[in-house]
Every structure is written in structure tokens, then in C-alpha cells.
C-alpha atoms as a PDB file:
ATOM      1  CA  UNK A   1       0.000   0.000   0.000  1.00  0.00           C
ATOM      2  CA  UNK A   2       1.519   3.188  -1.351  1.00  0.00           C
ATOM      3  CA  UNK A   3      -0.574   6.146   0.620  1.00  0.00           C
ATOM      4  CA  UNK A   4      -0.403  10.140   0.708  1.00  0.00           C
ATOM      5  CA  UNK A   5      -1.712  11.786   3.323  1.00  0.00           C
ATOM      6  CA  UNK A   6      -3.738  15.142   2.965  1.00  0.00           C
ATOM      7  CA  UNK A   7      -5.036  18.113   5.007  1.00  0.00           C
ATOM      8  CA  UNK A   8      -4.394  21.272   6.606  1.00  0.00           C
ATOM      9  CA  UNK A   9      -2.022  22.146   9.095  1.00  0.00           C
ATOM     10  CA  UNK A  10      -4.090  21.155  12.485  1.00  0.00           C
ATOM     11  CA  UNK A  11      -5.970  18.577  10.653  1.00  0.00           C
ATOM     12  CA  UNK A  12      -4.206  15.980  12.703  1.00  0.00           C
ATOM     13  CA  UNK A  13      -2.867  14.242   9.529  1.00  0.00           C
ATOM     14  CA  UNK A  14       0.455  13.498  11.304  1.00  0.00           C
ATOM     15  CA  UNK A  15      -0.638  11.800  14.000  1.00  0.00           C
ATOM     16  CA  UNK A  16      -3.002   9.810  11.737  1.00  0.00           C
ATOM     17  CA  UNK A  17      -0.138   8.531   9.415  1.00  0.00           C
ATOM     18  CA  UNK A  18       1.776   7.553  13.187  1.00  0.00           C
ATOM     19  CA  UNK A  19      -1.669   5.257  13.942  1.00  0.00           C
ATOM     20  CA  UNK A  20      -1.892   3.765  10.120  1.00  0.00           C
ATOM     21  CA  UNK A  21       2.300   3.357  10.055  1.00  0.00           C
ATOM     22  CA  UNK A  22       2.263   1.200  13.559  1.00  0.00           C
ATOM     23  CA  UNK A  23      -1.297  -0.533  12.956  1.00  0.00           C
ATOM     24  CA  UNK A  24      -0.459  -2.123   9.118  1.00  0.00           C
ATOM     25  CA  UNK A  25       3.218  -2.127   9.714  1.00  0.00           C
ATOM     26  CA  UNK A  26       4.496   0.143   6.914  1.00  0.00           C
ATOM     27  CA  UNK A  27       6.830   3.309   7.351  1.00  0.00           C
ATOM     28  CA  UNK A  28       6.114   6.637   7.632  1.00  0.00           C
ATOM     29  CA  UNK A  29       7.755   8.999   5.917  1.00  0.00           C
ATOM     30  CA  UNK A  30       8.334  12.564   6.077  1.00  0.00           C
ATOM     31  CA  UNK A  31      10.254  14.540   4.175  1.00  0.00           C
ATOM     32  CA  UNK A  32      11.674  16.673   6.637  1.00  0.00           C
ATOM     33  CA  UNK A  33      13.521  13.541   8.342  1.00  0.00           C
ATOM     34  CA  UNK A  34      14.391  11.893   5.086  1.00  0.00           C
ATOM     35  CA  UNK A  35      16.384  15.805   4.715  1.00  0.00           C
ATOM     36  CA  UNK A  36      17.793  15.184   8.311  1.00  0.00           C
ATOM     37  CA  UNK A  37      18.920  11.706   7.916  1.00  0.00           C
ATOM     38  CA  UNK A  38      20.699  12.096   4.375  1.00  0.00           C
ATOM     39  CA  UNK A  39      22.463  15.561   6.039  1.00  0.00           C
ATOM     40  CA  UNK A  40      23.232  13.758   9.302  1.00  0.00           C
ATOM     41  CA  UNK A  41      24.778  10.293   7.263  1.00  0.00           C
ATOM     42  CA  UNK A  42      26.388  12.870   4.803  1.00  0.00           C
ATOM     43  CA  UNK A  43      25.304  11.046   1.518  1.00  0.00           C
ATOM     44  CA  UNK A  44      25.626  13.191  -1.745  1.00  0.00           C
ATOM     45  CA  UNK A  45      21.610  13.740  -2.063  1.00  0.00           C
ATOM     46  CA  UNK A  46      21.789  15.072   1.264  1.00  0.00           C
ATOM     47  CA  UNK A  47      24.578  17.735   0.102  1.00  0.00           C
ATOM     48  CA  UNK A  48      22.887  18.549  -2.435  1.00  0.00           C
ATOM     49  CA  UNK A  49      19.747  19.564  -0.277  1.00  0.00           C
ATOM     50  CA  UNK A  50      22.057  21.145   2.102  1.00  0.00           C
ATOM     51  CA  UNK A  51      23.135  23.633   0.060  1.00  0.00           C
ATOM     52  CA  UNK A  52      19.796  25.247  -0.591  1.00  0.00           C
ATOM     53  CA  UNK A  53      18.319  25.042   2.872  1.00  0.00           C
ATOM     54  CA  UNK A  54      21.375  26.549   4.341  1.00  0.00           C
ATOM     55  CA  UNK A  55      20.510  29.451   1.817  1.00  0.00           C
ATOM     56  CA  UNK A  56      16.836  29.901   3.039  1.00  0.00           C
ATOM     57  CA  UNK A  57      16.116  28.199  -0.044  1.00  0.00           C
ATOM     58  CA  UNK A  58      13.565  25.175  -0.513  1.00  0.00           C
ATOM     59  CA  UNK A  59      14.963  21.966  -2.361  1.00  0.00           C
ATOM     60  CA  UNK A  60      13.906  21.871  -5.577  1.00  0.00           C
ATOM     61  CA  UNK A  61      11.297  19.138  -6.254  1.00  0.00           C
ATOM     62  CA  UNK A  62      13.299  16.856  -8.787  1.00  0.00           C
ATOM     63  CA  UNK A  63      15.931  16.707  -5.609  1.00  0.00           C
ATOM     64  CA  UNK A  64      13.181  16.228  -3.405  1.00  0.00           C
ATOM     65  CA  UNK A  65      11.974  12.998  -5.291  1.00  0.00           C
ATOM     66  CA  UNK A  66      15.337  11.165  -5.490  1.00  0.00           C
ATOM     67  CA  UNK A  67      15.777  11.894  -1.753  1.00  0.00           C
ATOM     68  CA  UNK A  68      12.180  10.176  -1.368  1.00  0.00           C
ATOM     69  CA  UNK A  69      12.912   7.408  -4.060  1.00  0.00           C
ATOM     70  CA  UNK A  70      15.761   6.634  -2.658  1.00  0.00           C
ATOM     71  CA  UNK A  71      13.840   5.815   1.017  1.00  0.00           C
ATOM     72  CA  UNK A  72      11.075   4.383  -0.655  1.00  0.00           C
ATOM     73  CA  UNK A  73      13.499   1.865  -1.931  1.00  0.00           C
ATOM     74  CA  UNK A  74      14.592   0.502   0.779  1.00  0.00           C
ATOM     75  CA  UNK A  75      13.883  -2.731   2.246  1.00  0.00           C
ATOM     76  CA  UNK A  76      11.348  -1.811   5.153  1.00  0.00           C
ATOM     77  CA  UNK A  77       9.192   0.199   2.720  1.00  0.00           C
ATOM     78  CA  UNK A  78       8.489  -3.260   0.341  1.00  0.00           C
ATOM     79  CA  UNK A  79       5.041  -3.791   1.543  1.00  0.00           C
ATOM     80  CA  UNK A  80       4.385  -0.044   0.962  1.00  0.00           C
ATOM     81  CA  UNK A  81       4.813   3.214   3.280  1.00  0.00           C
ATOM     82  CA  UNK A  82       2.902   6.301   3.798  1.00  0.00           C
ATOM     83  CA  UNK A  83       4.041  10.074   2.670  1.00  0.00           C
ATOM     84  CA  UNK A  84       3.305  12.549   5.314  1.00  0.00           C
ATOM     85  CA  UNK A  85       4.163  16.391   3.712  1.00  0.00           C
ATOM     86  CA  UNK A  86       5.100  15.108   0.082  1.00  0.00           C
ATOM     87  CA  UNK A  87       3.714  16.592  -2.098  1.00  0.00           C
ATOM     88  CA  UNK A  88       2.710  19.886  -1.263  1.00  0.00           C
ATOM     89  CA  UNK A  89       1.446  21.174  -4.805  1.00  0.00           C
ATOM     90  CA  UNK A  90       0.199  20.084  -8.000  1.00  0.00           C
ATOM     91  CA  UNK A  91       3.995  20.184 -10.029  1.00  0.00           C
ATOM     92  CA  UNK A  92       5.466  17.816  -6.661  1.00  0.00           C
ATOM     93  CA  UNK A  93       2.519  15.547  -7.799  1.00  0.00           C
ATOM     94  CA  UNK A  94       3.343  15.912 -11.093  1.00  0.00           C
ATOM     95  CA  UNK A  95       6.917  14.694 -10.453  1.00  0.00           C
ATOM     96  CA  UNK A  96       6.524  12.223  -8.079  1.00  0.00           C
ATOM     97  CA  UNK A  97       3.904  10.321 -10.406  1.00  0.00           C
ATOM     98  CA  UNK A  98       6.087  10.587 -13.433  1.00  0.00           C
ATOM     99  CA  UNK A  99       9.214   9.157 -10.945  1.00  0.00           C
ATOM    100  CA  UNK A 100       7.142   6.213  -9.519  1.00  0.00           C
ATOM    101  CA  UNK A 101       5.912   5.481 -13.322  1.00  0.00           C
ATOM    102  CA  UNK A 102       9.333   5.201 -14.226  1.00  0.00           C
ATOM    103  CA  UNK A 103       9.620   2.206 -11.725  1.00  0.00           C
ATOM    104  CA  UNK A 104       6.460   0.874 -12.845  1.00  0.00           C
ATOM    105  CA  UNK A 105       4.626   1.635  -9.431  1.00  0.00           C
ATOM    106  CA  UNK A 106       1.847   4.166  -8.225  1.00  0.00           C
ATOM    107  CA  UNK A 107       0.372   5.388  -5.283  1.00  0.00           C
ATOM    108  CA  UNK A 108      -2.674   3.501  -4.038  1.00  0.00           C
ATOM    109  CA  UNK A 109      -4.276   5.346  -2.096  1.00  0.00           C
ATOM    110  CA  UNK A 110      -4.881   9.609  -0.896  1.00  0.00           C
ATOM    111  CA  UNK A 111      -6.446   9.975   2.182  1.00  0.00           C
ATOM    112  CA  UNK A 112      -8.110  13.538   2.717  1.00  0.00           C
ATOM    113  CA  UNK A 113      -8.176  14.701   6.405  1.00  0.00           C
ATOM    114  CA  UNK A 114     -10.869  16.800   6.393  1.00  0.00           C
ATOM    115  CA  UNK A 115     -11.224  20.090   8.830  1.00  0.00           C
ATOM    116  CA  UNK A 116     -13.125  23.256   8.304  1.00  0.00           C
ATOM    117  CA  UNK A 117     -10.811  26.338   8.952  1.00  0.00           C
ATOM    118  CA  UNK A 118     -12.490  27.844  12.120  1.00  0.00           C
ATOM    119  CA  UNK A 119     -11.971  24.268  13.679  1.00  0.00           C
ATOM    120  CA  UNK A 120      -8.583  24.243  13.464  1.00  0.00           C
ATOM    121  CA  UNK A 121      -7.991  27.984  14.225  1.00  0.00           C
ATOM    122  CA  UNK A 122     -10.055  27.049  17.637  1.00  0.00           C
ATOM    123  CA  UNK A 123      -8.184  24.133  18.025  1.00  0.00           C
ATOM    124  CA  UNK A 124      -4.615  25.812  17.168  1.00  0.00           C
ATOM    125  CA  UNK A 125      -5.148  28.290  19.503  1.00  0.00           C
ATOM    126  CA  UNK A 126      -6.452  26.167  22.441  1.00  0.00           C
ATOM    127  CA  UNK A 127      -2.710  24.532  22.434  1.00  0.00           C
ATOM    128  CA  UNK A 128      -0.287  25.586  24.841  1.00  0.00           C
ATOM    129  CA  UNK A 129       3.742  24.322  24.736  1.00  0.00           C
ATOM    130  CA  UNK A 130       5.550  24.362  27.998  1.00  0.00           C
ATOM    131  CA  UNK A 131       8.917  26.960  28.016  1.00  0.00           C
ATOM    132  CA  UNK A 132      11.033  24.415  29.558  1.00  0.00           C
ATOM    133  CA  UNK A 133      10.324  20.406  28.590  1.00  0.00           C
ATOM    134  CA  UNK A 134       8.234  21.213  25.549  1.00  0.00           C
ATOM    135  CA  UNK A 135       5.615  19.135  26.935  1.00  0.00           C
ATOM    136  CA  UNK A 136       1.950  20.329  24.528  1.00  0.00           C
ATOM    137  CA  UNK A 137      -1.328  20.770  26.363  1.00  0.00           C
ATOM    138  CA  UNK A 138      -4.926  21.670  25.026  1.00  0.00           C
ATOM    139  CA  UNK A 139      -7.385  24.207  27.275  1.00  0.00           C
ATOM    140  CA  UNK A 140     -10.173  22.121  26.633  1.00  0.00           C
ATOM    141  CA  UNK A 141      -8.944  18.573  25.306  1.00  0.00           C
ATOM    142  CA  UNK A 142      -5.513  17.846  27.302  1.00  0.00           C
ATOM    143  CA  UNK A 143      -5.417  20.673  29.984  1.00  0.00           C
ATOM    144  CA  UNK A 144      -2.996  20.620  32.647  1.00  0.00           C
ATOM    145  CA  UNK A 145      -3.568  20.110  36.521  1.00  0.00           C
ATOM    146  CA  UNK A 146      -2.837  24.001  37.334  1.00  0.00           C
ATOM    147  CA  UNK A 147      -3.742  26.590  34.872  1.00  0.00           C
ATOM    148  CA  UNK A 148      -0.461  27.514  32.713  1.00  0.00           C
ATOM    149  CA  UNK A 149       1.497  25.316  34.527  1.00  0.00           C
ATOM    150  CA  UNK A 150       3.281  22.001  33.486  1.00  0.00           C
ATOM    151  CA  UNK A 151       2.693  19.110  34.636  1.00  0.00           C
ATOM    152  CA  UNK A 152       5.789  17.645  34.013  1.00  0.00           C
ATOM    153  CA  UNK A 153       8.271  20.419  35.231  1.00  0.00           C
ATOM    154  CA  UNK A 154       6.328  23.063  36.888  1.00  0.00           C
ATOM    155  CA  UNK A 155       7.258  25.785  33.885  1.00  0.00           C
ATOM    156  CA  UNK A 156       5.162  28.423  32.568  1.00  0.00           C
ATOM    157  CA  UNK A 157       2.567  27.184  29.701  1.00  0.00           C
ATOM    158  CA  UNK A 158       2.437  29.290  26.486  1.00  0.00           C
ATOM    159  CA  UNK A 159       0.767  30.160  23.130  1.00  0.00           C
ATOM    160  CA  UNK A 160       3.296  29.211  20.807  1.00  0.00           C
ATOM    161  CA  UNK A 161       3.579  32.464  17.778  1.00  0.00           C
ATOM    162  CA  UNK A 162       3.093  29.733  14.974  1.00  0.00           C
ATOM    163  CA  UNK A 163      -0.363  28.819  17.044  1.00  0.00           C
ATOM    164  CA  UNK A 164      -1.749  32.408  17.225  1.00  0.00           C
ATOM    165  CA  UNK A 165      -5.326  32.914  14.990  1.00  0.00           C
ATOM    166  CA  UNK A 166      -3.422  35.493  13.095  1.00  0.00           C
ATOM    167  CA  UNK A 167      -0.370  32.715  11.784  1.00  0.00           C
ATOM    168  CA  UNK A 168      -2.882  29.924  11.588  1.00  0.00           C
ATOM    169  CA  UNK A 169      -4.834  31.734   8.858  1.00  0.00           C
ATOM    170  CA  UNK A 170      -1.742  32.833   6.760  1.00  0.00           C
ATOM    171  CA  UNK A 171      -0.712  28.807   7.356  1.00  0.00           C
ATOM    172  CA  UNK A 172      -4.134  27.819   5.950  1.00  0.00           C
ATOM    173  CA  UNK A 173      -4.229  30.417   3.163  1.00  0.00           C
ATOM    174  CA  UNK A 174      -1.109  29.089   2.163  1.00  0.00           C
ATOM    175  CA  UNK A 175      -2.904  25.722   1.919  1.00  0.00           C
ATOM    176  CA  UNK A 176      -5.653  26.346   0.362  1.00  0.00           C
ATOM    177  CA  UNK A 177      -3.883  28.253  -2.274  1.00  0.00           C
ATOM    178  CA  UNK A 178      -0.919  25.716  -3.181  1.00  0.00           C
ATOM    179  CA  UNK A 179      -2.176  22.225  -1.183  1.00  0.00           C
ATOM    180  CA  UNK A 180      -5.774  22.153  -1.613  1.00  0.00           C
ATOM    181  CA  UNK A 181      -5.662  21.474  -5.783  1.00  0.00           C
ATOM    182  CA  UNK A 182      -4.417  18.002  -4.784  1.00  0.00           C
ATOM    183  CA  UNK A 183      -7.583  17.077  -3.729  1.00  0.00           C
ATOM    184  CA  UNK A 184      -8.585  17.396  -6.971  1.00  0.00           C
ATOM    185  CA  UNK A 185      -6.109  15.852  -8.653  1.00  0.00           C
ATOM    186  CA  UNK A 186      -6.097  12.713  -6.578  1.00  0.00           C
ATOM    187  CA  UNK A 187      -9.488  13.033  -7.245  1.00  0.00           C
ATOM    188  CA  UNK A 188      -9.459  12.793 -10.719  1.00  0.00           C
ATOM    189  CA  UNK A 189      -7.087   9.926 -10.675  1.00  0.00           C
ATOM    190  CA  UNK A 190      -9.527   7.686  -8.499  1.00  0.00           C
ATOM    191  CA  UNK A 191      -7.288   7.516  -5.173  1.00  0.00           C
ATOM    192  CA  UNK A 192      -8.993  10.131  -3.215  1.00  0.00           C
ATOM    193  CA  UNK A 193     -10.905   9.035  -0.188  1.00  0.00           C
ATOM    194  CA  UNK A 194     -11.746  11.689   2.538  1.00  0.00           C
ATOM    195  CA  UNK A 195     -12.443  11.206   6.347  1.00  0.00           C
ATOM    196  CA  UNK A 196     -14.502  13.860   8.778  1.00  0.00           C
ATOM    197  CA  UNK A 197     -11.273  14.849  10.809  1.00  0.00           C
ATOM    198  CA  UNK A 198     -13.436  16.929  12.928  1.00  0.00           C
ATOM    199  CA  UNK A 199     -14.276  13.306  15.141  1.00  0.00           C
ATOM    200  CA  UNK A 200     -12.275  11.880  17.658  1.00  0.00           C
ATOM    201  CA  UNK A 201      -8.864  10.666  16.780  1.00  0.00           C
ATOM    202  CA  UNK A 202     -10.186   6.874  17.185  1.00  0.00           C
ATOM    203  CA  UNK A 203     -12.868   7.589  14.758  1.00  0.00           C
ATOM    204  CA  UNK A 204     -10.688   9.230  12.316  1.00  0.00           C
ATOM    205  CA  UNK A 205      -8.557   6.395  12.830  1.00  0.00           C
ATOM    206  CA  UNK A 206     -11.137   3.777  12.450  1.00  0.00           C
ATOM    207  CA  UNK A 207     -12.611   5.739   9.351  1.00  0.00           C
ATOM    208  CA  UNK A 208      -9.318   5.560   7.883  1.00  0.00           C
ATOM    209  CA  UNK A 209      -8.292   1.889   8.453  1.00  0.00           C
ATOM    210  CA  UNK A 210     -11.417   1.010   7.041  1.00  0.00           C
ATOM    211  CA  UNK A 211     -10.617   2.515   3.373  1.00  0.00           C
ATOM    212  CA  UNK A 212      -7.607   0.846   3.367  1.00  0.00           C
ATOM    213  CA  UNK A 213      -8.809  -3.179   4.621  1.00  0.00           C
END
């Protein structure tokens, strides 16, 4: 099973591809580790990437997919894997479809995490990080024993800047404008299948392992 998953930032897809990766025993990949790893083993792709992120720059997509080729071809991803932030727009799509035709294989399956905006911005907002373990809280879903306090370490609780209403929105206008058209396209192709993220994370989860038996 070859699976992309979609949605905005807050949709939960993350922890959804964590649940699917441990529950049918495939890999999940991002493509902000695969970066890490190839930097950290100092293998030529990850040089190459190097170069433009220590610039400010993003990778350029063809580099992107040989980064993500080369993980996909290794030998815990032969039953399939899951892509978690890959792609983000139509011409990644375009790239990765032609580079996976090229080794006669295709994604099975796009799984749409669906949230309405003003969910997420309420639910964005309601987290709080904790200055000194890092430890993540919700006000209404996973509040802490004391109000603003950690229950871990005792440190001050905060509203982390790329949680605030105001960055949320840019984050999701950002989406909508470059992200969102993949819908579509997956769409178009047959693969899409989209789940109510707005339930409870065993729902989603349930919803989503159900698609894919």
C-alpha cells in the first residue's frame, strides 16, 4: 500500500499517518527527516539539499523525489509506506507520479483529512507548549492540573507564535492556495478518499483503516 496523506495544518494528519504506520506495519515517511537523515549520514543527495536550505532556499522538487525514491526503496518500505508532507502542490505531484511510473509503481491510495478552517484555528489556539520540557497541552482537550502550569516540570505554559489565529490563517491560506488542488487531482485519478477529521482521533482512525482493509 503506497498512501499520501492530505489536510491542513491542524488537521491531525500526522498523527493519523503515526496510527496507520504502527497498525499495518508500513513506514512513515516525512520529508523533513528523510532531509535530516541524508544531512546527518552525509550522503551526496543530502549535500545537495544542504546547500539550498542553508541558503533559506527550498529543495527543488526533482531533488526532493530522489531523496524520497531513494527511502522508498529501501527494504522496510516493500510492503508499501505512507508520505506525510510530500507533495505539497500540483507540479510535486506531477513529479513524483512521473518518478514512480518510471519504476512501474503508483500510489494507491490519498487519504483527505478533512477540517473546516475555524476548527482548526479554535483548536490551534487552544494549544499551549511548555517553556522548559516542551511538553503540549490543550485548554479544553488535554489541559494541565494548574492553569499555565506544566505538569511535568512546573514551567510556565504558552501560546506558541506559529499557534496564534493570526499565523494559523496565513498557514491555511497558504494551503488552500498551493495544497488544496491536490484534492482534486487525486481526485481525478480515483485515489482520493476523505475522512470527517473533525471526530475523535479513534474515529478518524477507524474511518481511515477502514478505506484501506
Amino acid at each position: 500500500m503506497k498512501i499520501i496523506i492530505l489536510g491542513a495544518p491542524g488537521a491531525g494528519k500526522g498523527t493519523q499517518a503515526r496510527i496507520i504506520s504502527e497498525k499495518f506495519g508500513i513506514p512513515n515517511i516525512s520529508t523533513g527527516d528523510i532531509f535530516r537523515a541524508n544531512i546527518k549520514n552525509g550522503t551526496q543527495l543530502g549535500m545537495e539539499a544542504k546547500k539550498y536550505m542553508d541558503q533559506g532556499l527550498l529543495v527543488p522538487d526533482e531533488l526532493t523525489v530522489k531523496i524520497l525514491l531513494d527511502r522508498v526503496g529501501q527494504e522496510d518500505c516493500k510492503n508499501g509506506y505512507i508520505l506525510d508532507g510530500f507533495p505539497r502542490n500540483i507540479p510535486q505531484a506531477q513529479v513524483l507520479d512521473k518518478a514512480l511510473e518510471e519504476r512501474k509503481e503508483k500510489l494507491d491510495y490519498a487519504i483527505n483529512v478533512d477540517v473546516p478552517d475555524e476548527n482548526i484555528i479554535k483548536r490551534m489556539s487552544g494549544r499551549r507548549a511548555c517553556t522548559g520540557c516542551g511538553a503540549t497541552y490543550h485548554i479544553e482537550h488535554i489541559p494541565p492540573k494548574a492553569e499555565g502550569i506544566c505538569d511535568t516540570c512546573g514551567q510556565e505554559l504558552v501560546l506558541r507564535d506559529d499557534d496564534k489565529p493570526k499565523t494559523v490563517k496565513n498557514r491555511l491560506d497558504v494551503y488552500h492556495e498551493q495544497t488544496q488542488p491536490l484534492i482534486e487531482f487525486y481526485e481525478a485519478k480515483g485515489i482520493l478518499n476523505t475522512v470527517d477529521g473533525t471526530k475523535d482521533m479513534k474515529d478518524v482512525s477507524a474511518a481511515i483503516a477502514a478505506i484501506l482493509q
